[in-house]
N, C-alpha and C. Protein backbone atom coordinates (compact mmCIF):
# COMPACT_ATOMS: atom_id res chain seq x y z
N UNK A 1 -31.27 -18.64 -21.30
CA UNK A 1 -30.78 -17.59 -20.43
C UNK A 1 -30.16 -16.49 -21.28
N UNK A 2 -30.55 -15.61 -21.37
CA UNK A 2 -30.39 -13.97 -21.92
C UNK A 2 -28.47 -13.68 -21.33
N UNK A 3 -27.79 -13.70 -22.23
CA UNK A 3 -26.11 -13.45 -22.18
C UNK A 3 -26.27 -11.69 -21.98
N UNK A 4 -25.40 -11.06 -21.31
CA UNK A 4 -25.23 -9.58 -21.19
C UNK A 4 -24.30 -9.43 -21.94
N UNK A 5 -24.12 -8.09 -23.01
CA UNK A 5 -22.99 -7.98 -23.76
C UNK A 5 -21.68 -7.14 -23.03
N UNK A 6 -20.93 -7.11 -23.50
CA UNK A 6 -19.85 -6.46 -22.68
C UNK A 6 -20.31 -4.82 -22.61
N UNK A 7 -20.85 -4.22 -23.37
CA UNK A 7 -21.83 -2.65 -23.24
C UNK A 7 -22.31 -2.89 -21.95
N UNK A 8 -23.42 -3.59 -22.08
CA UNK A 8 -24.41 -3.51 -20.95
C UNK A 8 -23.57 -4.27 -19.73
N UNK A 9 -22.67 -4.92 -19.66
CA UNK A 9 -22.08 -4.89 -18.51
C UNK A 9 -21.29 -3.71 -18.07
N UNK A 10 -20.65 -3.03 -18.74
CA UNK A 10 -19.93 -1.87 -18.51
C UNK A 10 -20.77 -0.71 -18.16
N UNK A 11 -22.05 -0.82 -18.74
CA UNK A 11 -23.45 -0.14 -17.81
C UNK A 11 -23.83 -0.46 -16.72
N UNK A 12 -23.66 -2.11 -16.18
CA UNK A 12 -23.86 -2.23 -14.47
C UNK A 12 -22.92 -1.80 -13.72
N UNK A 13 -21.28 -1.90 -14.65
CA UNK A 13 -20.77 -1.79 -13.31
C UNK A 13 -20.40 -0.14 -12.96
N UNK A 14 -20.84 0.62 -14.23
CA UNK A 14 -20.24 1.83 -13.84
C UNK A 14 -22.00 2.43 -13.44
N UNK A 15 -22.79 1.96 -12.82
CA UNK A 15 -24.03 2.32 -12.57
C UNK A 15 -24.80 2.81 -13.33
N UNK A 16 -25.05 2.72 -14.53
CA UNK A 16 -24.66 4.09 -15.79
C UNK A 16 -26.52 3.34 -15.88
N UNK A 17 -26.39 1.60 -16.37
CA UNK A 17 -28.02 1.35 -15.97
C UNK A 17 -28.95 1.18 -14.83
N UNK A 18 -30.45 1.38 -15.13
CA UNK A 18 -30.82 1.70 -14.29
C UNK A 18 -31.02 0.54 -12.85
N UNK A 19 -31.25 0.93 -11.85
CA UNK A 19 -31.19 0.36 -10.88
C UNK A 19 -31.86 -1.13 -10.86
N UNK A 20 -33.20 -1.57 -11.39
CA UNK A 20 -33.81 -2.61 -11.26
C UNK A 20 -32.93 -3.28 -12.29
N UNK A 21 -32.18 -3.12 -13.45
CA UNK A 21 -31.67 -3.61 -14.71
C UNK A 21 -30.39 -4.49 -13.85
N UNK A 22 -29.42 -3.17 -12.92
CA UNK A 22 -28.31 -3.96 -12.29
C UNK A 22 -28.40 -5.13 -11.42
N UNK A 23 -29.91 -4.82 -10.94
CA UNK A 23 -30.21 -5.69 -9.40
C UNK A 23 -30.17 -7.41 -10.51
N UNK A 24 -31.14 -7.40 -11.93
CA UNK A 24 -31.37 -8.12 -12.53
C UNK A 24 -29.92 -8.95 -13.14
N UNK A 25 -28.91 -7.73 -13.43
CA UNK A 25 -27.69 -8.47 -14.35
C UNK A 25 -26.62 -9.22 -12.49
N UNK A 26 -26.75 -7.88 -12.01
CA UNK A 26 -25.87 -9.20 -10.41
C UNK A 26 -26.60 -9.97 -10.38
N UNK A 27 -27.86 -10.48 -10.23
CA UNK A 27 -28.18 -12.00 -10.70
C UNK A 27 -27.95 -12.90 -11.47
N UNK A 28 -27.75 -12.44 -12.07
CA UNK A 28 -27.71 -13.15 -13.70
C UNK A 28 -25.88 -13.53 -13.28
N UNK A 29 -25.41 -13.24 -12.71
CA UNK A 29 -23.92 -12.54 -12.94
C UNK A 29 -23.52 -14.08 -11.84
N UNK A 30 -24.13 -14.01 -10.94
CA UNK A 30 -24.10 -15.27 -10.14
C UNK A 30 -24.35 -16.37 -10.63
N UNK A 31 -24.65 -16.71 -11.38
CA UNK A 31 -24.86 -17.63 -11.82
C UNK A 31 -24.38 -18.06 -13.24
N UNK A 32 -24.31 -17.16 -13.83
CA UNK A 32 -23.42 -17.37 -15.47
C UNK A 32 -21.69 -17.13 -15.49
N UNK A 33 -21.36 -18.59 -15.59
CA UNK A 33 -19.91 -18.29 -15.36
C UNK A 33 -19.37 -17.34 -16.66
N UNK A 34 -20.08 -18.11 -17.66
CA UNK A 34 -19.62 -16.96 -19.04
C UNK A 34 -19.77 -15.53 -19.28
N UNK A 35 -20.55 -14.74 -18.25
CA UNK A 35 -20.78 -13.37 -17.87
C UNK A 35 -20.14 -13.04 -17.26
N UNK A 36 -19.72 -14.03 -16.13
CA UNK A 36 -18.80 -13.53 -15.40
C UNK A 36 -17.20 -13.52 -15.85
N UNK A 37 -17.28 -14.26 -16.46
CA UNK A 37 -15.59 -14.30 -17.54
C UNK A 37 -15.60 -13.24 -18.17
N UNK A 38 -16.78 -12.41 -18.58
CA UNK A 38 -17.29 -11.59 -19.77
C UNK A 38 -16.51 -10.28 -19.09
N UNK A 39 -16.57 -10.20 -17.69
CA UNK A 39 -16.81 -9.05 -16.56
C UNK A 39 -15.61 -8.92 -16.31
N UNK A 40 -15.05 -10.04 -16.14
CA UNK A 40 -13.59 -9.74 -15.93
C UNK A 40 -13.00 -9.57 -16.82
N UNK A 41 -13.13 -10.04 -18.31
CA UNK A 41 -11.82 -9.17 -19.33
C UNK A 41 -12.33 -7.50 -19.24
N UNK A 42 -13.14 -7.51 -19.14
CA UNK A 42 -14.15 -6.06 -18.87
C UNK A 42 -13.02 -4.97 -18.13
N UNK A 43 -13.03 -5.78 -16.81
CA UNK A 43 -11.85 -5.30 -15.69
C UNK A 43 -10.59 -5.25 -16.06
N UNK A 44 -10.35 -6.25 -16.58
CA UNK A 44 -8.99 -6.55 -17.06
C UNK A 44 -8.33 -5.17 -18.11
N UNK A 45 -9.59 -5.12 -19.38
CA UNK A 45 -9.37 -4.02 -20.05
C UNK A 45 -9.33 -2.97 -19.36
N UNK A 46 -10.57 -2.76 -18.61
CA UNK A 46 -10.24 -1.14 -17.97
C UNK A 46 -8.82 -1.11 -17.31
N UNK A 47 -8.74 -1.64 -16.79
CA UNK A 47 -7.02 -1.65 -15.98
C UNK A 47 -5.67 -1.50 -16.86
N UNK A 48 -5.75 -1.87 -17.69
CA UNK A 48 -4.75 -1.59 -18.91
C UNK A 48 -4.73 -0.48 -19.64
N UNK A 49 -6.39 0.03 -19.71
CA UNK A 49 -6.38 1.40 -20.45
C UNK A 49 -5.93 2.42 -18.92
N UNK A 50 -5.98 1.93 -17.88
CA UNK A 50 -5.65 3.08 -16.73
C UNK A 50 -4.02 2.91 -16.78
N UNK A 51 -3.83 1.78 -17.24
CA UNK A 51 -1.94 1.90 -17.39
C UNK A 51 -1.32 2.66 -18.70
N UNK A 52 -2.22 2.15 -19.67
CA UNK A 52 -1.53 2.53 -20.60
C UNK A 52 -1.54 5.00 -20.37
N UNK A 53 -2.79 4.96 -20.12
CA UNK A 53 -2.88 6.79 -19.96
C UNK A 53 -1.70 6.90 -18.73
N UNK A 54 -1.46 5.93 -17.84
CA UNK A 54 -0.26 6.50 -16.82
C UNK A 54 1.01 7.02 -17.76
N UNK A 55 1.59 5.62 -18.36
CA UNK A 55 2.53 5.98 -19.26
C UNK A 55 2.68 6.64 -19.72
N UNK A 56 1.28 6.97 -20.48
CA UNK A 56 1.61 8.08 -21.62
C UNK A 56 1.18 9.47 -21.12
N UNK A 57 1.17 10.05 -19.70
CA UNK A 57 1.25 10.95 -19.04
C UNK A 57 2.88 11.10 -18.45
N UNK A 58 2.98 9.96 -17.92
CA UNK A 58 4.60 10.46 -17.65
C UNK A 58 5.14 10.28 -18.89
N UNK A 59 5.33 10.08 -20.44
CA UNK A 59 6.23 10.28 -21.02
C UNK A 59 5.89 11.60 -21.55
N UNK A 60 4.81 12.35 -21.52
CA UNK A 60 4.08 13.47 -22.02
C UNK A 60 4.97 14.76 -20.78
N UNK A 61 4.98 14.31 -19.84
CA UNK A 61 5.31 14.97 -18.68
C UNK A 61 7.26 14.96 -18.80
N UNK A 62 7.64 13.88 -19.55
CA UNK A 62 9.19 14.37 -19.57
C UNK A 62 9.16 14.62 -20.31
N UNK A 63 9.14 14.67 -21.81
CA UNK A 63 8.95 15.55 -22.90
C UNK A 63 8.70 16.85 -22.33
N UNK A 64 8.29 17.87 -21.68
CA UNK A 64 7.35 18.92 -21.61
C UNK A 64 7.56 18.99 -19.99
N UNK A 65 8.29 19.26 -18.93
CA UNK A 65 7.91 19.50 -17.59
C UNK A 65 7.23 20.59 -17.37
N UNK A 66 7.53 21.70 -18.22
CA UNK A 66 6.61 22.74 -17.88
C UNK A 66 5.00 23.17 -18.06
N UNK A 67 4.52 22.23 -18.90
CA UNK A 67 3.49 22.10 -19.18
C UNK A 67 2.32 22.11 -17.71
């Protein structure tokens, strides 16, 4: 069974590959718990990089209000 790398998952989920490729990896995705572990640090990361730019917008933003 063909493993998806964390790239090409970050290509299904942001639609970025093409349509028959995603229909192929949500299959694949059902059934491979290790893809699917793969998917969620995936998530996990994106969510941390959306915290970490919060932070460092509000500390950018008290430094600087007028900006």
């Amino acid at each position: 069974m063909k493993h998806y790398s964390y790239a090409e998952l970050d290509m299904c989920r942001n639609k970025i590959m093409p349509l028959w490729e995603r229909i192929l990896c949500r299959w694949h995705l059902r059934r491979c718990a290790d893809c699917r572990d793969l998917l969620e640090q995936l998530e996990q990361d994106e969510e941390l990089i959306v915290q970490i730019r919060e932070v460092h917008c509000r500390e950018n933003f008290r430094k600087d209000p007028d900006q």
